[in-house]
Protein backbone atom coordinates (compact mmCIF):
# COMPACT_ATOMS: atom_id res chain seq x y z
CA UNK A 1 -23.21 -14.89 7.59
CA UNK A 2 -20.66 -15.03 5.37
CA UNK A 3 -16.86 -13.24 4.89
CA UNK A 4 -15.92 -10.25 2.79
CA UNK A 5 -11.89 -10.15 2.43
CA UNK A 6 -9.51 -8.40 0.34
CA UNK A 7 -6.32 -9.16 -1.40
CA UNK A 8 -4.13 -6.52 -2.62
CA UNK A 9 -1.47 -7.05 -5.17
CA UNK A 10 0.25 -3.81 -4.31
CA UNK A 11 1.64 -2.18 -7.63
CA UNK A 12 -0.36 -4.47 -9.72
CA UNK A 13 -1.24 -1.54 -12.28
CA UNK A 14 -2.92 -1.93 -15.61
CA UNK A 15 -2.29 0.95 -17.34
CA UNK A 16 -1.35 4.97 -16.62
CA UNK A 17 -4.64 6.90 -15.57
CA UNK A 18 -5.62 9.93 -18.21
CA UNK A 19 -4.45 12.74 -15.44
CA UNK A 20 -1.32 11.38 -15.84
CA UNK A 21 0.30 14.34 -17.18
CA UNK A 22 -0.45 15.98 -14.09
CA UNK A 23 1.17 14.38 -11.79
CA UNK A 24 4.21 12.58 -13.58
CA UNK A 25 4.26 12.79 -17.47
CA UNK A 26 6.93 10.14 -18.13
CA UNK A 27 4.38 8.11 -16.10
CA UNK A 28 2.15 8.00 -19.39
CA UNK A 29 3.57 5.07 -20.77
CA UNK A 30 3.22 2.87 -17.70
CA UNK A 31 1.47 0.13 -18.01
CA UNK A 32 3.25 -2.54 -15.49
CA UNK A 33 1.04 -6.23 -16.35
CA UNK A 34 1.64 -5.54 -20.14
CA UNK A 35 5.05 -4.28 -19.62
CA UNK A 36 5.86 -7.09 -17.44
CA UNK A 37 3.89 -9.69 -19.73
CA UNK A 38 5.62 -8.53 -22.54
CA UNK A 39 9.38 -9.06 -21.13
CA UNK A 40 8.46 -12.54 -19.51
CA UNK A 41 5.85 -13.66 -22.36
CA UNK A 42 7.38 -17.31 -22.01
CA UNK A 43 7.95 -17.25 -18.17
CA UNK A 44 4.54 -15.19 -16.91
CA UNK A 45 1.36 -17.67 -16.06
CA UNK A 46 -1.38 -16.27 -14.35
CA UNK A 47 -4.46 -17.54 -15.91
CA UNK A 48 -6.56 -17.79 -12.81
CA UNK A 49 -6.37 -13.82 -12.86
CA UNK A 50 -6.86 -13.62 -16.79
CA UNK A 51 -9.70 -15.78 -16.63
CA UNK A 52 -11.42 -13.50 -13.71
CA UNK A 53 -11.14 -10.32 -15.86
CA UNK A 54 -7.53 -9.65 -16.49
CA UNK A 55 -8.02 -10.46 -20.16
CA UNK A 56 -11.27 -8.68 -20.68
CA UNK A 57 -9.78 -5.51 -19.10
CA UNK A 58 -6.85 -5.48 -21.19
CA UNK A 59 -6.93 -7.62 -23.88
CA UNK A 60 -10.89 -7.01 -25.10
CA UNK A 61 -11.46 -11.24 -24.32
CA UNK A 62 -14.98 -12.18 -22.95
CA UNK A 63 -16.09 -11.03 -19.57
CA UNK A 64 -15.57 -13.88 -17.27
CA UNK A 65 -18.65 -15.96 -16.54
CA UNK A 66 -18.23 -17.08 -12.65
CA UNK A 67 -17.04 -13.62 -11.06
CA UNK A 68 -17.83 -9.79 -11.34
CA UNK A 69 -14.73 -7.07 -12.50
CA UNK A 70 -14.22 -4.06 -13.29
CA UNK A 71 -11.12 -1.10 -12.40
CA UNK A 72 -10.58 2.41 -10.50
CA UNK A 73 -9.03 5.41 -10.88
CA UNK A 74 -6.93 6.45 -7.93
CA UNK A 75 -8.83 9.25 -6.57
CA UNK A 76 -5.67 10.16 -3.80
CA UNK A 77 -3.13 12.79 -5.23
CA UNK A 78 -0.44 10.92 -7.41
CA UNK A 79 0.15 6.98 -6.78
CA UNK A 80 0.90 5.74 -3.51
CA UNK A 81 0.56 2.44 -0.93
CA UNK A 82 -0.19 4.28 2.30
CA UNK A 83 -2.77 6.92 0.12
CA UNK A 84 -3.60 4.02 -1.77
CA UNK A 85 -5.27 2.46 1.53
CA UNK A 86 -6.60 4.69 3.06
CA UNK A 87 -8.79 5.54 -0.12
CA UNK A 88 -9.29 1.88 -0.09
CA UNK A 89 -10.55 1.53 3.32
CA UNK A 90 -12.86 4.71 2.51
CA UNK A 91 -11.46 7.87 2.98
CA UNK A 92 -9.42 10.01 0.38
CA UNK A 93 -6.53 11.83 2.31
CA UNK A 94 -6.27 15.41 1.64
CA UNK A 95 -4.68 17.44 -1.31
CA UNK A 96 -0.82 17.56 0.02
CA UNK A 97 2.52 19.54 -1.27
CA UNK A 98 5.90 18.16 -2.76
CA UNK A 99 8.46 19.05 0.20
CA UNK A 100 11.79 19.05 0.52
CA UNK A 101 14.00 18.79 3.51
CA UNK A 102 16.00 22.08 2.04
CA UNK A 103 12.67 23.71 2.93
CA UNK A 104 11.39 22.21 5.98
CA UNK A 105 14.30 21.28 7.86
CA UNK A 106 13.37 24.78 10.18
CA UNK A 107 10.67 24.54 11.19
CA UNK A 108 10.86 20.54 11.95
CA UNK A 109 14.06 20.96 14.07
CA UNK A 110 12.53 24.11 15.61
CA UNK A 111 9.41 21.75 16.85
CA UNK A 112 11.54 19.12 17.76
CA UNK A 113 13.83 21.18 19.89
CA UNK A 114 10.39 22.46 21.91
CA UNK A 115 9.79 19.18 22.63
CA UNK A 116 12.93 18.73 24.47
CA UNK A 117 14.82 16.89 21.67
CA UNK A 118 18.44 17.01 21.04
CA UNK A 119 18.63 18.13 17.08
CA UNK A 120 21.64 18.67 14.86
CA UNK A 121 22.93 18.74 11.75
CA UNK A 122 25.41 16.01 11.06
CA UNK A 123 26.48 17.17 7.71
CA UNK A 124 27.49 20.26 6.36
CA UNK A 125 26.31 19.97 2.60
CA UNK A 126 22.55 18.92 3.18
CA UNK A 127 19.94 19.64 5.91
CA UNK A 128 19.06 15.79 7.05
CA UNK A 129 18.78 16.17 11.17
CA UNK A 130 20.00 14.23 13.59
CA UNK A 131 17.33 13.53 16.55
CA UNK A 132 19.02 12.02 19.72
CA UNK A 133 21.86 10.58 18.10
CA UNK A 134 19.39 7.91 17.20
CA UNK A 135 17.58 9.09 14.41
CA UNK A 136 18.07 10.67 10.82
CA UNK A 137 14.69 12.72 9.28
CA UNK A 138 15.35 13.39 5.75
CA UNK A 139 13.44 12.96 2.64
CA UNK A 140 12.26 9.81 1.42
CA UNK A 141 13.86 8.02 -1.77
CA UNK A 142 11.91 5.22 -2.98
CA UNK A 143 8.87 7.76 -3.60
CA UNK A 144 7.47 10.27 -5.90
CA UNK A 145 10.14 13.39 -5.33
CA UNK A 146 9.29 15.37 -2.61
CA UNK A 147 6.41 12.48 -1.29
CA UNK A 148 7.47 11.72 1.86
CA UNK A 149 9.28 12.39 5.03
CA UNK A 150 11.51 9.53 6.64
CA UNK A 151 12.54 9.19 10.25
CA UNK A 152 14.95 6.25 10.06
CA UNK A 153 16.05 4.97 13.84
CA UNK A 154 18.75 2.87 15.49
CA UNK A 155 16.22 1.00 17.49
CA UNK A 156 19.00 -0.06 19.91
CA UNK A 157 19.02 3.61 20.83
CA UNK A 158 15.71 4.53 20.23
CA UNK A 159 12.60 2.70 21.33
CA UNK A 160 9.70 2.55 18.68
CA UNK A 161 7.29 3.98 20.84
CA UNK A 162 10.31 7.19 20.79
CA UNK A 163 10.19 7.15 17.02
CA UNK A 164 6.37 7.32 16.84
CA UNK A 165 6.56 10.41 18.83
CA UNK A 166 9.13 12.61 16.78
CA UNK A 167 6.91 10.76 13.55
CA UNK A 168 4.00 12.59 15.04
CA UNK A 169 5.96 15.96 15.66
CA UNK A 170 7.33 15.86 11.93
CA UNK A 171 3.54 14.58 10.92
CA UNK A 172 1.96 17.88 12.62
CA UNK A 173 4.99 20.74 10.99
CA UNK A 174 5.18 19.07 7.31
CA UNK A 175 1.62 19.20 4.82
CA UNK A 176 3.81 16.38 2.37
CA UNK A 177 1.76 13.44 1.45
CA UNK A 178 3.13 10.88 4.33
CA UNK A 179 5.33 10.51 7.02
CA UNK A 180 7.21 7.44 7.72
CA UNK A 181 9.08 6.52 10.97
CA UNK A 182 10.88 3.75 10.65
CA UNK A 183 13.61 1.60 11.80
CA UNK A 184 15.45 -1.53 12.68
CA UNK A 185 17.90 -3.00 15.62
CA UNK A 186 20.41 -4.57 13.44
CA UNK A 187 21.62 -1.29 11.80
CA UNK A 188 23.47 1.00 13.62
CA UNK A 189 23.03 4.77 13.84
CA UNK A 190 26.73 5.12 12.06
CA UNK A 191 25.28 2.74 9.29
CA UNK A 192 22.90 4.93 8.67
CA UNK A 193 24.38 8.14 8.16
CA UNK A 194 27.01 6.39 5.98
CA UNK A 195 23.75 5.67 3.67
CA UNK A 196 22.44 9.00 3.36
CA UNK A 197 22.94 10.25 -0.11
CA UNK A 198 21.39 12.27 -2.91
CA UNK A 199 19.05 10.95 -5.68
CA UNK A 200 18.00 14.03 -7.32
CA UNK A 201 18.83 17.26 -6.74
CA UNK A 202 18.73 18.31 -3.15
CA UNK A 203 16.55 15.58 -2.08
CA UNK A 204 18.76 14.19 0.68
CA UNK A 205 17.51 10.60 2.18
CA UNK A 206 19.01 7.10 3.83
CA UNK A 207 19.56 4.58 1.40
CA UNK A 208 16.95 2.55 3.18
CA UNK A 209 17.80 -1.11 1.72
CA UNK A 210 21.78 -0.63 2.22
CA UNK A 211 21.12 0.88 5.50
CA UNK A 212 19.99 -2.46 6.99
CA UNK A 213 16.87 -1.37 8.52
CA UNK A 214 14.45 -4.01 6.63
CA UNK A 215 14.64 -7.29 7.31
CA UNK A 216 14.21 -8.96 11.29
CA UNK A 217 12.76 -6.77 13.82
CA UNK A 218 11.74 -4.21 11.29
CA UNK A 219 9.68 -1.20 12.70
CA UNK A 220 7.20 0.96 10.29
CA UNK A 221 4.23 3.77 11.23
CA UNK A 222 3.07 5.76 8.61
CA UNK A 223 1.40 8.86 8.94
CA UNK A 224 -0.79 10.43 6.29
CA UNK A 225 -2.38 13.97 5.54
CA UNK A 226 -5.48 14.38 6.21
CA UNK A 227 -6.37 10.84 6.84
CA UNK A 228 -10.04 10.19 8.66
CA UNK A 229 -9.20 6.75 10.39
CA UNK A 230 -12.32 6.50 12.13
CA UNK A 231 -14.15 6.65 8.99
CA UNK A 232 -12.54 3.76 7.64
CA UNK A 233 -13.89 0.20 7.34
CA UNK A 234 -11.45 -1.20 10.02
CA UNK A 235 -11.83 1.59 12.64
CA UNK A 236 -15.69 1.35 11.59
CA UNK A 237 -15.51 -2.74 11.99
CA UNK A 238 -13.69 -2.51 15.38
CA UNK A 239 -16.38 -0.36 17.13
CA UNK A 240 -19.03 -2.72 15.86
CA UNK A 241 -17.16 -5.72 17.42
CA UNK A 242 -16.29 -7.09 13.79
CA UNK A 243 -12.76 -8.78 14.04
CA UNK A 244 -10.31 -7.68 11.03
CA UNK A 245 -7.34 -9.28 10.26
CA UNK A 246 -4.43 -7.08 8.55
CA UNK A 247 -1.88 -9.27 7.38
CA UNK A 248 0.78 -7.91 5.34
CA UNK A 249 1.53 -4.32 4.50
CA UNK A 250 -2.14 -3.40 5.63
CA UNK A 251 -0.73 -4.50 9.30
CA UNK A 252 1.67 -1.09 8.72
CA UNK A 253 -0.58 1.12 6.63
CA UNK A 254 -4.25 0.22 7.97
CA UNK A 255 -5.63 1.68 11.28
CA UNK A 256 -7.10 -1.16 13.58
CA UNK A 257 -7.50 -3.03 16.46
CA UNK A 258 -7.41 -6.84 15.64
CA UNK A 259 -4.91 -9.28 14.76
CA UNK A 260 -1.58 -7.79 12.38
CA UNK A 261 0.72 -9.42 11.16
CA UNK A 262 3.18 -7.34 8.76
CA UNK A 263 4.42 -10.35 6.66
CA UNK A 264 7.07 -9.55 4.20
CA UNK A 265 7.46 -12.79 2.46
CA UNK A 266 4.76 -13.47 -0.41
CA UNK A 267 5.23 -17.59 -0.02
CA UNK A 268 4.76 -17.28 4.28
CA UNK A 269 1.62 -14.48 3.68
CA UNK A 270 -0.14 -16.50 1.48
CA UNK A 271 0.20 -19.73 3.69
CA UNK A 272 -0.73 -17.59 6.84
CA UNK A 273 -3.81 -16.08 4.95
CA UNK A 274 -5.07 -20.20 4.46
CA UNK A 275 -4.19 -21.31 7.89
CA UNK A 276 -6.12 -18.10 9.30
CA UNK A 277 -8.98 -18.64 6.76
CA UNK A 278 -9.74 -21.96 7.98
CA UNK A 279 -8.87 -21.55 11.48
CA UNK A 280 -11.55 -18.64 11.82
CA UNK A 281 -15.49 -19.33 12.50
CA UNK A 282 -16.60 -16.42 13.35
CA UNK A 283 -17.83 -13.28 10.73
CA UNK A 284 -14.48 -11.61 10.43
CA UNK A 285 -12.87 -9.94 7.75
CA UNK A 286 -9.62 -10.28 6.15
CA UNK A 287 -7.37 -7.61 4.29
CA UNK A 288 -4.04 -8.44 2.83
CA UNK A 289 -1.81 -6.96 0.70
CA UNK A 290 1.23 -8.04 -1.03
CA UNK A 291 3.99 -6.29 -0.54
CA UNK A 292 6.86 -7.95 -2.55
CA UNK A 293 5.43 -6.89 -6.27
CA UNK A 294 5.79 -3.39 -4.89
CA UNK A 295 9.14 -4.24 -3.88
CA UNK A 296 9.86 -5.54 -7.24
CA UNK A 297 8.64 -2.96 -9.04
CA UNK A 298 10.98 -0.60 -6.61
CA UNK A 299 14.04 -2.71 -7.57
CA UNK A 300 13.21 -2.54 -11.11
CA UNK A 301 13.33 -6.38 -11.39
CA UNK A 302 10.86 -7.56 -14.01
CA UNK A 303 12.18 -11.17 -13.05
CA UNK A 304 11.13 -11.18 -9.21
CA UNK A 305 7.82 -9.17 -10.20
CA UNK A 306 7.04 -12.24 -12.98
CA UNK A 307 7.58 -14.94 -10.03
CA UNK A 308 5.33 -13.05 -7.68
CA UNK A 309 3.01 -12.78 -9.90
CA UNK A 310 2.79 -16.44 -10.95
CA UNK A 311 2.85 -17.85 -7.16
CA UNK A 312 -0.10 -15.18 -6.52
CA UNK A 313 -2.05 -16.94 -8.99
CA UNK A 314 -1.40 -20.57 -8.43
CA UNK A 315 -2.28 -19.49 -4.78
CA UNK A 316 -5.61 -17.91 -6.15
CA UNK A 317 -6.71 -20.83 -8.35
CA UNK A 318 -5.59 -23.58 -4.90
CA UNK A 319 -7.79 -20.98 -2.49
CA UNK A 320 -10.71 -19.69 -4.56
CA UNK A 321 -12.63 -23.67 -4.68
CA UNK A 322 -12.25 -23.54 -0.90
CA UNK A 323 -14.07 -20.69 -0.27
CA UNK A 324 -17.34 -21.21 1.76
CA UNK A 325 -20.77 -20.62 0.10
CA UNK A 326 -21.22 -17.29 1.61
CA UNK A 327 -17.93 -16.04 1.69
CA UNK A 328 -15.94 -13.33 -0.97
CA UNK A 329 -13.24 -12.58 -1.98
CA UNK A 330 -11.88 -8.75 -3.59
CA UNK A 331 -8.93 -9.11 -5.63
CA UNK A 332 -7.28 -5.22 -6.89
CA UNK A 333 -4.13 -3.66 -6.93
CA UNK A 334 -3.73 -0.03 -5.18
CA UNK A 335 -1.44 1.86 -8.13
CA UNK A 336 1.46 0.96 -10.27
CA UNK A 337 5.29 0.38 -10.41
CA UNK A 338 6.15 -0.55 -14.05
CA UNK A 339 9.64 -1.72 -13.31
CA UNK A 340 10.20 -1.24 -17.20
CA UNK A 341 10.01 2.55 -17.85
CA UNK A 342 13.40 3.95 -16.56
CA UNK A 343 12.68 4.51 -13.05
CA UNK A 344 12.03 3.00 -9.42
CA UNK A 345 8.84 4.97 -8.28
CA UNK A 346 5.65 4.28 -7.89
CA UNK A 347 3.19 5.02 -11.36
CA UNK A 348 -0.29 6.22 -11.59
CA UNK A 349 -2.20 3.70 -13.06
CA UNK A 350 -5.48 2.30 -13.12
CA UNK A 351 -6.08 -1.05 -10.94
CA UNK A 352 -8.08 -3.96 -11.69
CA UNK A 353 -11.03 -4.92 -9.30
CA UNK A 354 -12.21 -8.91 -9.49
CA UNK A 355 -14.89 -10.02 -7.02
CA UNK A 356 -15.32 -13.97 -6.35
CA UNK A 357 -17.61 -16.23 -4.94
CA UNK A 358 -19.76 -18.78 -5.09
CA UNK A 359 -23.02 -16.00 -4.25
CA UNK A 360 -21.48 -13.10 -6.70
CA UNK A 361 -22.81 -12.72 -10.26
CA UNK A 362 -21.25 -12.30 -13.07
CA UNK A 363 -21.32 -8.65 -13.89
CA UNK A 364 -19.45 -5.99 -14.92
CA UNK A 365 -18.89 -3.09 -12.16
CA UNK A 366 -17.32 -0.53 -14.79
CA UNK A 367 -14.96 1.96 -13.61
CA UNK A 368 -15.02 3.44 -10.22
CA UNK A 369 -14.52 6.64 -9.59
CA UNK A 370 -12.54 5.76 -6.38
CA UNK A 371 -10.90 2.88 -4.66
CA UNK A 372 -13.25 3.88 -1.52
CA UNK A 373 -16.08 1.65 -3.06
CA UNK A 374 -14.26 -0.54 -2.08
CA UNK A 375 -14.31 0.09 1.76
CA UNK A 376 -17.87 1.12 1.29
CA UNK A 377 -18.84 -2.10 -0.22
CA UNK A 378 -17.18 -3.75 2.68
CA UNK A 379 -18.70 -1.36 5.61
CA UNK A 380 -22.12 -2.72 3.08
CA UNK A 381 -21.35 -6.08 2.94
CA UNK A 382 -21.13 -6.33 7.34
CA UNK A 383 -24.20 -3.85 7.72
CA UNK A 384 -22.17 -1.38 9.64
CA UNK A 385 -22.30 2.60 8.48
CA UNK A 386 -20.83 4.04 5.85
CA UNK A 387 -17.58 5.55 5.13
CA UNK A 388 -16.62 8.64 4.64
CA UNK A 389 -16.45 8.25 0.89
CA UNK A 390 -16.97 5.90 -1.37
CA UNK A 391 -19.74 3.89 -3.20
CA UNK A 392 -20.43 0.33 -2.28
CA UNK A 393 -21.41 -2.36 -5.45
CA UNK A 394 -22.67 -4.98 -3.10
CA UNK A 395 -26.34 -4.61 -4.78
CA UNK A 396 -24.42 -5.04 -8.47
CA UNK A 397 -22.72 -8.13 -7.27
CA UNK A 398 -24.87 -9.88 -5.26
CA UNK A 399 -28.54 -10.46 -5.50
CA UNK A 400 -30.46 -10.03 -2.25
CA UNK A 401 -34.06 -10.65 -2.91
């Protein structure tokens, strides 16, 4: 039997979704490949994605004659990575709220505190809490406004299994989109607070990147609203016996139980992906997701995106003639981050779906309602049950008379 994996390019938008207006109206002019194309037109060279659909989807060329395509809406509230995959992996979080720390800094500290917690409020001019001298929960600041809930930790004063727990504590007294707990041991708790600071008005949050936490020995969980895990192609692969590698951000934002590996570094994630690839016999799955465009896209830096972009595709065109004869491989993007428009947030765009390999037909999928048909089409492709939403396209793709 053969393999079904996935490959995000996470923020690899191509163009703002019709709702846009609302959710973020300034959002309406995204459109991060042509924005990005556009500022690097000499320096940008991807044809391996252009020629699998790319240019048909944007550009009007001729539908590509070795692979199928198509795009999706983003049927999660707004635009973002951890929402992003678990519609992906086929099931749609619920409808969340926009929350502030101003207005749930209460009734957080108020849980914590029952939970024998040590909570306080280290500055005078903003409610950002203090948990065991260890940890800072205040709003997030490289989302949407109001997105997200951080709990950033000194992890030489806090273990990670700690942070989980007051994650899950904030997770179960906040209805905001996620909650992140996260953290490092080569900041310090003093570094931290010296990075909290405000972005817009009264959203108070750690200056994540100067704080030091990423980097060596960095620590994420991420905790959605509403999310049905067990209805979701990995949780739905792992009680079936079906091994599924996460490598990359999926290793932080995907539910499972087989090998992770949260990979930062586009150049060793890609090279891991091979070596795993050909290492592996046996009918497992792979998903992967690229974080650095998103990271690009966060810093604004149409430069770094265009590089990424470029070493994705020579990767793609040195990978895709090694694929076995049964094997596939799902290429798509989970939102947008048009580092061009003014601003460092995530945009709500639609994202390009190409399906390869040397059994798939070349076809047209069209527009899918959700980003679920994607899990659905893997949950399909293994013969295990379905997911909680979603529509698979296996029979579109693949023809198996």
């Amino acid at each position: 039997m053969g393999r079904m994996m996935l490959l995000v390019i996470d923020s690899f938008g191509i163009g703002a979704m019709d709702d846009c207006r609302d959710y973020v109206p300034s959002d309406c002019r995204a459109n991060t490949y042509k924005h990005i194309r556009e500022a690097k037109k000499d320096e940008l060279k991807i044809p391996t994605l252009y020629r699998l659909g790319l240019g048909a989807l944007v550009d009007g060329k001729s539908a590509p004659e070795t692979n199928a395509y198509g795009y999706s809406k983003l049927a999660h509230h707004g635009a973002d990575t951890y929402l992003g995959h678990q519609e992906i992996a086929g099931s749609c979080p619920k409808k969340s709220n926009k929350r502030l720390m101003k207005e749930v800094h209460g009734q957080i500290k108020q849980a914590l505190e029952a939970h024998g917690y040590e909570v306080a409020y280290p500055f005078s001019h903003c409610q950002v809490l203090l948990v065991n001298g260890a940890a800072v929960v205040a709003d997030n600041l490289e989302s949407s406004l109001g997105n997200i809930i951080n709990v950033t930790a000194d992890l030489k004063k806090m273990t990670f299994d700690e942070l989980k727990k007051i994650g899950r504590i904030v997770r179960e007294n906040v209805d905001t989109s996620r909650v992140i707990a996260l953290g490092g041991p080569y900041t310090s708790i003093e570094r931290i607070l010296s990075c909290v600071k405000e972005k817009h008005k009264d959203q108070w949050g750690v200056d994540t990147p100067k704080a030091g936490v990423y980097g060596k020995g960095y620590m994420v969980y991420h905790m959605g609203y509403g999310v049905e895990i067990d209805k979701q192609f990995p949780m739905i692969a792992a009680k079936h016996g079906l091994k599924v590698y996460r490598l990359g951000k999926t290793a932080d934002v995907l539910h499972g139980t087989g090998p992770a590996e949260p990979i930062v570094n586009t150049t060793e994630l890609l090279a891991r992906f091979s070596e795993l690839y050909r290492k592996e016999e046996g009918n497992a799955s792979f998903l992967v997701n690229i974080q650095e465009t998103d990271l690009a896209g966060h810093a604004e830096n149409v430069d770094w995106y265009c590089r990424l972009l470029n070493e994705t595709d020579q990767w793609l065109q040195d990978f895709i003639p090694q694929m076995r004869e049964e094997d596939i491989l799902i290429i798509m993007a989970d939102h947008g981050n048009d580092p061009t428009i003014g601003h460092s947030n995530h945009t709500r765009e639609y994202v390009p779906i190409f399906i390869v390999g040397k059994k798939v037909k070349p076809v047209y999928i069209g527009m899918r309602e959700t980003m679920a048909d994607v899990g659905a089409t893997l949950c399909d492709f293994y013969g295990l049950p379905k997911t909680k939403e979603g529509e698979s396209f296996l029979d579109l793709i693949l023809d198996r008379n």
